[in-house]
Protein backbone atom coordinates (compact mmCIF):
# COMPACT_ATOMS: atom_id res chain seq x y z
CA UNK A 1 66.73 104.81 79.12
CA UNK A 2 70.48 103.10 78.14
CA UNK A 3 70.91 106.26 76.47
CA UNK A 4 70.09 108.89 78.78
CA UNK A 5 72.36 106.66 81.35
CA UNK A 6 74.93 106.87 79.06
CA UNK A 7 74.73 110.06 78.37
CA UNK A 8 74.55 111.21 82.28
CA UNK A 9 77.57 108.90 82.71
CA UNK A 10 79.50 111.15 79.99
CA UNK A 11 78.80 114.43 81.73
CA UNK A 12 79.92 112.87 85.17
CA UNK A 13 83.04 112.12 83.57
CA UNK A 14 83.45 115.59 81.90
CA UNK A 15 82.76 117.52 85.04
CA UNK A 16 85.29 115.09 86.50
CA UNK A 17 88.32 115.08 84.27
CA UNK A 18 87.68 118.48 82.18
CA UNK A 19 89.60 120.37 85.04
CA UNK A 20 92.34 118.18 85.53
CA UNK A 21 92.61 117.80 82.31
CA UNK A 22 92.45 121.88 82.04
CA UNK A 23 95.54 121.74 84.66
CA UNK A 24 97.87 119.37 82.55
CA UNK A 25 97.37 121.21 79.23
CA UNK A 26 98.73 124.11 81.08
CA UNK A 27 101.77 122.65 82.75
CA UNK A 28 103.41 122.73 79.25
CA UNK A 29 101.91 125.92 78.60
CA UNK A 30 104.51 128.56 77.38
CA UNK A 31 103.14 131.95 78.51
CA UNK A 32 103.74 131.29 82.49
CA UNK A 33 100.87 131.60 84.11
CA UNK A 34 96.88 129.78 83.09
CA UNK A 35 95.08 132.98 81.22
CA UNK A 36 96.00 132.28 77.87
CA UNK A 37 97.63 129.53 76.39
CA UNK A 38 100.46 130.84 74.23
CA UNK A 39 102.70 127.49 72.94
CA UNK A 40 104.07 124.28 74.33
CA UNK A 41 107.16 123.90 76.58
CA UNK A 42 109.00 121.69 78.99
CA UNK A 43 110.20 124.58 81.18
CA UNK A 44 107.21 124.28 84.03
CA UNK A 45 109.04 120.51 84.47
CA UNK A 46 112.62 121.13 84.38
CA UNK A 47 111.92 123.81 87.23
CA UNK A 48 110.04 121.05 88.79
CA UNK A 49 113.02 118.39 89.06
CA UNK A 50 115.32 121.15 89.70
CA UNK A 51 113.34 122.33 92.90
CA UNK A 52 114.80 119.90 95.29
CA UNK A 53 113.04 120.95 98.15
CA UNK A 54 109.56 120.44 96.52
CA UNK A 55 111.59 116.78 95.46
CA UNK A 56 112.40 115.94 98.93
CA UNK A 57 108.52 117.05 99.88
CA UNK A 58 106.92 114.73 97.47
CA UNK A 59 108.99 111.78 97.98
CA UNK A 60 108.65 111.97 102.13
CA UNK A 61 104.44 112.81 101.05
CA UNK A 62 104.58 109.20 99.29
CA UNK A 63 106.82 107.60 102.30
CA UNK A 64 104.31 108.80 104.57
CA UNK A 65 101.35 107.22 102.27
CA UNK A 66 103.17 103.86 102.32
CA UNK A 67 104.08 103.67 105.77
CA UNK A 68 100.69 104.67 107.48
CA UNK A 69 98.56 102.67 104.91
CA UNK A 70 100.94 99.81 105.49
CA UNK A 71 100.35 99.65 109.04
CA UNK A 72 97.03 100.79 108.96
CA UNK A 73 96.52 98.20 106.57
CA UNK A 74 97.96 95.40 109.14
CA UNK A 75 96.08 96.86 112.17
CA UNK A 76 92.88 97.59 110.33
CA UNK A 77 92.73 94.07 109.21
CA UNK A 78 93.24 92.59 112.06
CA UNK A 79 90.72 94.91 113.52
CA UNK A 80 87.85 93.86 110.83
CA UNK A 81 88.77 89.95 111.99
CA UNK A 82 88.35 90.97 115.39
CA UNK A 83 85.25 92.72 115.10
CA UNK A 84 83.52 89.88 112.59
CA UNK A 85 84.58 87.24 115.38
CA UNK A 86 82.98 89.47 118.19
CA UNK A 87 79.89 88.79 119.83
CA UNK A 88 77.04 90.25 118.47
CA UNK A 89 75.65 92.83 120.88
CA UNK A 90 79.69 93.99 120.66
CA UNK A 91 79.76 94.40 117.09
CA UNK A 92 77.49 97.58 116.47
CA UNK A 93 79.44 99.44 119.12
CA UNK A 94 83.01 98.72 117.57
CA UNK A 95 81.87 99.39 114.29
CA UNK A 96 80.67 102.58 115.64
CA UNK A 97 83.75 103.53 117.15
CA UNK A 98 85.27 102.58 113.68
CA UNK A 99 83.29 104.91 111.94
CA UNK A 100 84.02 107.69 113.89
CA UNK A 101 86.94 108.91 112.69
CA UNK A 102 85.38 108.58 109.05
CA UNK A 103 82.11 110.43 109.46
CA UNK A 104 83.87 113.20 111.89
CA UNK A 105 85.26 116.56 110.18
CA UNK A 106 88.78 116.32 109.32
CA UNK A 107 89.25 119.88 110.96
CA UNK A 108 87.95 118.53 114.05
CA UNK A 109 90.22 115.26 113.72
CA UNK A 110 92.86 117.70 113.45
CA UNK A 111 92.50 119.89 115.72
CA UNK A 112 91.84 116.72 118.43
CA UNK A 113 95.13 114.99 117.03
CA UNK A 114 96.90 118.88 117.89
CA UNK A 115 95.60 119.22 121.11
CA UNK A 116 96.99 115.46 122.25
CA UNK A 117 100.31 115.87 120.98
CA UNK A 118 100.57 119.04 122.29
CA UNK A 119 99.10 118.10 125.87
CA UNK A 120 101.60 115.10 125.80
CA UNK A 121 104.46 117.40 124.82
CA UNK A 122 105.19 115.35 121.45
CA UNK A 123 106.68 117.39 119.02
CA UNK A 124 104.91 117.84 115.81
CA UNK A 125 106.94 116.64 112.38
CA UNK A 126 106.90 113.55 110.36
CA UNK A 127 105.66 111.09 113.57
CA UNK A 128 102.96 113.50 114.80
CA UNK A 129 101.47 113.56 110.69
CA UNK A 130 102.68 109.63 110.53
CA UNK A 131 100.22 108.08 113.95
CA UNK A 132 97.38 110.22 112.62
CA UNK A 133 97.42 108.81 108.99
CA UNK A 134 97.24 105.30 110.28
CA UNK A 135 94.59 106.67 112.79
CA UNK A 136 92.25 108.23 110.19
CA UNK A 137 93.14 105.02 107.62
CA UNK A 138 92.47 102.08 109.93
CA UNK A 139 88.45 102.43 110.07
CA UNK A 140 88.80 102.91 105.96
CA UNK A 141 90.45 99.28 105.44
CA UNK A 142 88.03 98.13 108.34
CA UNK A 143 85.61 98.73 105.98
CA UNK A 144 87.24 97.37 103.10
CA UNK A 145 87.83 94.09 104.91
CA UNK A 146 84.74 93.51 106.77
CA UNK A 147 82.37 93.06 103.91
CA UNK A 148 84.79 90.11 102.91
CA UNK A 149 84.57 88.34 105.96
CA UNK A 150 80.63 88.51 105.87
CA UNK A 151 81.01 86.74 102.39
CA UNK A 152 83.45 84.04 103.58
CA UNK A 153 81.81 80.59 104.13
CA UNK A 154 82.32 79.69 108.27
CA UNK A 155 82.66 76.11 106.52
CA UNK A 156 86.24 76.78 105.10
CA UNK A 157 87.33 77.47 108.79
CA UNK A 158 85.38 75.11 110.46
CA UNK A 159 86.90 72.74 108.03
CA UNK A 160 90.74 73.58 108.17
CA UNK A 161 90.23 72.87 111.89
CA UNK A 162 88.65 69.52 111.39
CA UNK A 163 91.98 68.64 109.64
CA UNK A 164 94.24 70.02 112.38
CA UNK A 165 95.40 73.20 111.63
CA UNK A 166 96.29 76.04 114.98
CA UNK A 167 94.60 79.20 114.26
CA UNK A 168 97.65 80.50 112.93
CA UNK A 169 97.67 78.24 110.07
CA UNK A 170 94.20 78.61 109.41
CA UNK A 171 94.70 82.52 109.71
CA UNK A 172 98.00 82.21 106.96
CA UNK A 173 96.17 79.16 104.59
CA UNK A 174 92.98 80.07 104.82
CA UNK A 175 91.79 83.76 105.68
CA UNK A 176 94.49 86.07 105.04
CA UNK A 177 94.58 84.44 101.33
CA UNK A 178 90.51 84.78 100.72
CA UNK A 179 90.73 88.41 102.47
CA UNK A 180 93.83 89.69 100.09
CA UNK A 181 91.49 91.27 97.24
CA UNK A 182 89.83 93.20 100.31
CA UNK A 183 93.00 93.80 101.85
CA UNK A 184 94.95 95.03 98.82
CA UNK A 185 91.71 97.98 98.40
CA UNK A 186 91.52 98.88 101.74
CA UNK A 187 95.77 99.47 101.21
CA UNK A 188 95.31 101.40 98.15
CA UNK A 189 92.95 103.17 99.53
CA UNK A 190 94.40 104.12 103.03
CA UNK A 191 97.21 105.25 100.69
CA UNK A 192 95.36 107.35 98.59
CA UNK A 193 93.58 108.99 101.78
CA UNK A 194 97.22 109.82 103.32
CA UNK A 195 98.64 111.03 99.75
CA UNK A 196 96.13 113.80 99.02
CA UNK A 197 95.10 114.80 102.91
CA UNK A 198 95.60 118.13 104.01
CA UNK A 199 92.76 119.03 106.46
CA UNK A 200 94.37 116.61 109.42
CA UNK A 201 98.32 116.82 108.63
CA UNK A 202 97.67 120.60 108.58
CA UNK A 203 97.12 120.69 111.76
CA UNK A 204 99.81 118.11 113.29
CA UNK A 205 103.07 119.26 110.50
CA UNK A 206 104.78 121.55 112.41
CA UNK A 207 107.55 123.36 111.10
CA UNK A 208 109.82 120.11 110.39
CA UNK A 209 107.88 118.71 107.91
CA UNK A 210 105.65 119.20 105.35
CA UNK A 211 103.72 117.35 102.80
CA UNK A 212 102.48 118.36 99.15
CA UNK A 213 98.84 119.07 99.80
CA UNK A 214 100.05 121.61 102.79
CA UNK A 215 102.85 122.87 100.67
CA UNK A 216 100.94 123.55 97.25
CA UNK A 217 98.40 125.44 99.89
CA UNK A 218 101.32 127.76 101.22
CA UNK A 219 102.91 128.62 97.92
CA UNK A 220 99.11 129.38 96.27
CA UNK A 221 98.70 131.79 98.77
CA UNK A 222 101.65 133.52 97.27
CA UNK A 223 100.27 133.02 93.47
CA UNK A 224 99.35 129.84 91.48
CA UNK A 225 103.25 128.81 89.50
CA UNK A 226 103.23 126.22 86.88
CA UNK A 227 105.47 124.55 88.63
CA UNK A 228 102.18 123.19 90.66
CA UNK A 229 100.25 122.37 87.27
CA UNK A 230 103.53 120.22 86.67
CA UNK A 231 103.79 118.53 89.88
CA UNK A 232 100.22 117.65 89.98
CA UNK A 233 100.28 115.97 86.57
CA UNK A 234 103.31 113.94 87.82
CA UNK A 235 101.19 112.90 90.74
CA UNK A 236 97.73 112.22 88.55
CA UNK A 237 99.85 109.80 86.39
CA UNK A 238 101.40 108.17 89.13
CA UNK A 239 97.67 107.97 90.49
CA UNK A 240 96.43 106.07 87.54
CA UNK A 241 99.80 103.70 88.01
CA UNK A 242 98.77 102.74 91.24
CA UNK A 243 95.14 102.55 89.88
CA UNK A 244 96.24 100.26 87.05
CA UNK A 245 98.70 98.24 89.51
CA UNK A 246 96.07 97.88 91.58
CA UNK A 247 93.74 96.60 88.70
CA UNK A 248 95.60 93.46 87.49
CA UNK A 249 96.54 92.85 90.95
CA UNK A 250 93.56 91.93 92.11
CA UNK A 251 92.44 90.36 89.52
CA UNK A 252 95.54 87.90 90.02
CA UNK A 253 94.15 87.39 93.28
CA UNK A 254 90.81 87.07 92.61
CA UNK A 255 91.88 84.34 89.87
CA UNK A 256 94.17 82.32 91.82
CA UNK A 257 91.24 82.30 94.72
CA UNK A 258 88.86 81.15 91.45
């Protein structure tokens, strides 16, 4: 039985990575194009750092990521504190709302987010993409958080306020340090959400602005460039930074709380 788990694991992972994989042996790939792979070279990556426009696109793509997933993050947990400290018969009905915006279609999250900017006369660019990342983010670190909370023994508050402390303090020396494992996910992952959607900004861009997911989908209309294998193996191994970051983070968190 360990085996055949095993074994189902290691075609998972194959199906998984294979095509990425696929992608970054062809960003160095001489020839020019992905049908046959004719010798190594650099070239795909030196046109990559000298297209400053595609530069400018991926660094205000990760600004955007670290903006809305920072205030998501913020509001979101917040949010989760609020809706664990609700009455009961409220709860259900928040955490429906919550869930909303993650079991609804992105096109349909789109195309809502379009039709209220548009009705409000906002004009579409990097704030109109910007409000509905942290929208579509906050009910992700909700979820993150909330699970946390449940865990959390009622006796560590109860007790900080037998010794005096304001809910402030208890919020800052007690509940915001037990939550930060939870918190620092639901970041990451708000961030990750933002950093490779397309369906939602698609819809609220504009003309001003632009992010990589909607500009890789323009210029493969045109024909897939190396260029793209390049930049997507940049982002991939910034991915598995963050992934890494994120992996002796917590666990500095999680010991410190130990």
């Amino acid at each position: 039985m360990k085996k055949f788990a095993n074994l189902y694991l290691l075609i998972v992972f194959l199906i998984l990575y294979l095509p990425i994989l696929y992608l970054i042996v062809y960003s160095f790939n001489k020839g020019g194009d992905m049908n046959q792979f004719t010798g190594w070279t650099f070239e795909h990556y030196g046109t990559l750092f000298g297209d400053k426009h595609l530069i400018l696109i991926l660094v205000e793509t990760f600004l955007l990521a670290f903006l809305s997933s920072l205030i998501a993050t913020f509001i979101g947990t917040f949010g989760a504190i609020y809706i664990h400290q609700s009455q009961q018969k409220w709860q259900n009905g928040l955490l429906s709302l919550n869930n909303v915006l993650i079991v609804a279609p992105d096109v349909m999250i789109g195309a809502s987010f379009l039709i209220l900017f548009t009705a409000l006369g906002f004009q579409l660019g990097f704030v109109s993409v910007l409000l509905s990342h942290i929208a579509f983010s906050i009910p992700i670190v909700v979820l993150m958080v909330l699970p946390r909370l449940k865990e959390m023994n009622q006796d560590m508050i109860n007790a900080a306020y037998d010794l005096g402390a304001t809910r402030f303090q208890m919020l800052k020396e007690v509940m915001l340090p037990y939550l930060t494992p939870a918190v620092i996910a639901g970041y990451f992952m708000a961030f990750t959400y933002s950093l490779d959607d397309f369906a939602v900004t698609f819809f609220v861009t504009g003309n001003s602005f632009s992010t990589l997911s909607v500009e890789i989908y323009s210029r493969a209309r045109r024909g897939i460039s190396l260029e793209i294998n390049a930049l997507s193996t940049v982002v991939f191994l910034f991915s598995i930074l963050l992934v890494i970051g994120y992996y002796f983070i917590s666990q500095d968190k999680e010991d410190k709380h130990a």
